[in-house]
Protein backbone atom coordinates (compact mmCIF):
# COMPACT_ATOMS: atom_id res chain seq x y z
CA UNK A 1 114.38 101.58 77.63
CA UNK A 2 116.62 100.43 80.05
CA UNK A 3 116.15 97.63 82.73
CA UNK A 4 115.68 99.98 85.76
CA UNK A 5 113.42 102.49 83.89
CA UNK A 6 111.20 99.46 82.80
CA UNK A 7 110.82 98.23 85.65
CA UNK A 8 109.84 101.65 87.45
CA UNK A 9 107.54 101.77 84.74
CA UNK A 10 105.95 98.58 85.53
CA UNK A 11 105.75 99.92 89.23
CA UNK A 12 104.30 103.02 88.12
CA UNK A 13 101.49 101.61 86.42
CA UNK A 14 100.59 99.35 89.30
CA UNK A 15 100.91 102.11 91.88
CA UNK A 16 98.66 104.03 89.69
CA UNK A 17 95.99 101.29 89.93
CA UNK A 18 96.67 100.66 93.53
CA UNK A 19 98.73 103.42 95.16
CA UNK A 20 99.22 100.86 98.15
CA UNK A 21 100.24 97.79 96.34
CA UNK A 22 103.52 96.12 96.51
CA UNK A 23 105.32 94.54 93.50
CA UNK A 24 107.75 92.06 93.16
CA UNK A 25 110.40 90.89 90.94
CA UNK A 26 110.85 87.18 91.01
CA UNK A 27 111.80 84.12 88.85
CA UNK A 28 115.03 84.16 86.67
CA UNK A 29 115.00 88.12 86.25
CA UNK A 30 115.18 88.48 89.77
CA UNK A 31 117.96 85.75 90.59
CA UNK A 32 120.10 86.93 87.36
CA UNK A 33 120.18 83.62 85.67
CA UNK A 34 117.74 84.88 83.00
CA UNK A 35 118.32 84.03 79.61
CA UNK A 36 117.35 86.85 76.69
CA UNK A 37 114.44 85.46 76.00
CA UNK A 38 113.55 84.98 79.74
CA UNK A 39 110.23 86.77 81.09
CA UNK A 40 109.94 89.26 83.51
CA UNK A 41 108.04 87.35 86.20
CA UNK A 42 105.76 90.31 88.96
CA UNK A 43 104.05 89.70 91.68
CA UNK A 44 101.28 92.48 92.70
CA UNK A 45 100.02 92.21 96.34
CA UNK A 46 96.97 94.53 97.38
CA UNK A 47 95.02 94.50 99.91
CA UNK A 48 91.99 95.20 97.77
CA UNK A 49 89.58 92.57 96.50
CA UNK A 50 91.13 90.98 93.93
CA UNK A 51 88.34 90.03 90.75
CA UNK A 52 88.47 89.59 87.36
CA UNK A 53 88.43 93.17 86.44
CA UNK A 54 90.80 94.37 88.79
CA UNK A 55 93.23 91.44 87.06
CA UNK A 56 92.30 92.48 83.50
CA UNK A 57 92.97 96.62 84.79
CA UNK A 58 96.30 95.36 85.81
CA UNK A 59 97.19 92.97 83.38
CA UNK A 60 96.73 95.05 80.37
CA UNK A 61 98.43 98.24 81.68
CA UNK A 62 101.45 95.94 81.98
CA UNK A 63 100.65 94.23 78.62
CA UNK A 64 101.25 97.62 77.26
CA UNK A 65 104.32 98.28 78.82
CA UNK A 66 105.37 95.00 77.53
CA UNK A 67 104.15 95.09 73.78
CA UNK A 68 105.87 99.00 73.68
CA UNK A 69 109.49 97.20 75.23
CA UNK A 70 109.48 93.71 74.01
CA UNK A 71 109.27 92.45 77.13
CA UNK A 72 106.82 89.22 78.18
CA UNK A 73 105.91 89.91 81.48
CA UNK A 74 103.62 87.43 83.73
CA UNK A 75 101.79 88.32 86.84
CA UNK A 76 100.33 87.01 89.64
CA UNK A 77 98.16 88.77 91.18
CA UNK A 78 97.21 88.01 94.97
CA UNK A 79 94.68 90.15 97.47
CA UNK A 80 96.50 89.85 101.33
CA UNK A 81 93.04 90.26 102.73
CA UNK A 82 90.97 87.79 100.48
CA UNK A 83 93.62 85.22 100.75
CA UNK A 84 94.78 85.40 104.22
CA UNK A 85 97.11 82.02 103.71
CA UNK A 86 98.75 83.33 100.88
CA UNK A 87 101.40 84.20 103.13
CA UNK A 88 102.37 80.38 103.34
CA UNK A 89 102.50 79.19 99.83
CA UNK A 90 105.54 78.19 98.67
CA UNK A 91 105.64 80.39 95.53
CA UNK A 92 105.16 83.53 98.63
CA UNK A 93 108.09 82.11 100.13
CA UNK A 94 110.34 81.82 97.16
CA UNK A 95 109.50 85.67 96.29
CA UNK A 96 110.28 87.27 99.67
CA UNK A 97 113.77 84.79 99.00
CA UNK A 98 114.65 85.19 95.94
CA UNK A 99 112.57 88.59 94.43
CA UNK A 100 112.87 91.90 94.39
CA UNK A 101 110.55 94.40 95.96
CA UNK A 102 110.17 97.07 93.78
């Protein structure tokens, strides 16, 4: 699997969680300094309500997608409307800079 058809497959399986969610590419991956070993840093934003098994639902679709490419991938996962300051956190900042909306 390529780079571009893994990473429509990690949008895929988000939008099929949460057709409305956003995700972003950030970190090394998404500045192209990455290494080989590097992981695939994501950011999901919804504006659902963000709890434990909305993160697990997530986490292993991707974990999937992951073990089947031999990729690590790490996620944050972040509700716009449970976490109205979100917006002003300086890992927020450094996505919408650096990252890569999918």
């Amino acid at each position: 699997m390529t780079d571009p058809e893994f990473l429509q497959a990690v949008k895929r399986s988000v939008l099929e969680i949460d057709p409305q969610a956003e995700v972003w590419l950030f970190g090394s991956r998404a500045r192209g300094d990455a290494r080989p070993d590097s992981d695939w840093d994501f950011l999901v934003l919804t504006e659902k309500h963000v709890n434990w098994g909305f993160k697990s639902q997530v986490r292993d679709q991707l974990y999937e997608i992951g073990f089947r490419t031999n990729h690590i991938i790490s996620t944050v996962i972040q509700s716009t409307t449970d976490s109205p300051f979100w917006m002003v956190t300086e890992l927020y900042q450094n996505v919408v800079e650096e990252g890569k909306k999918l």
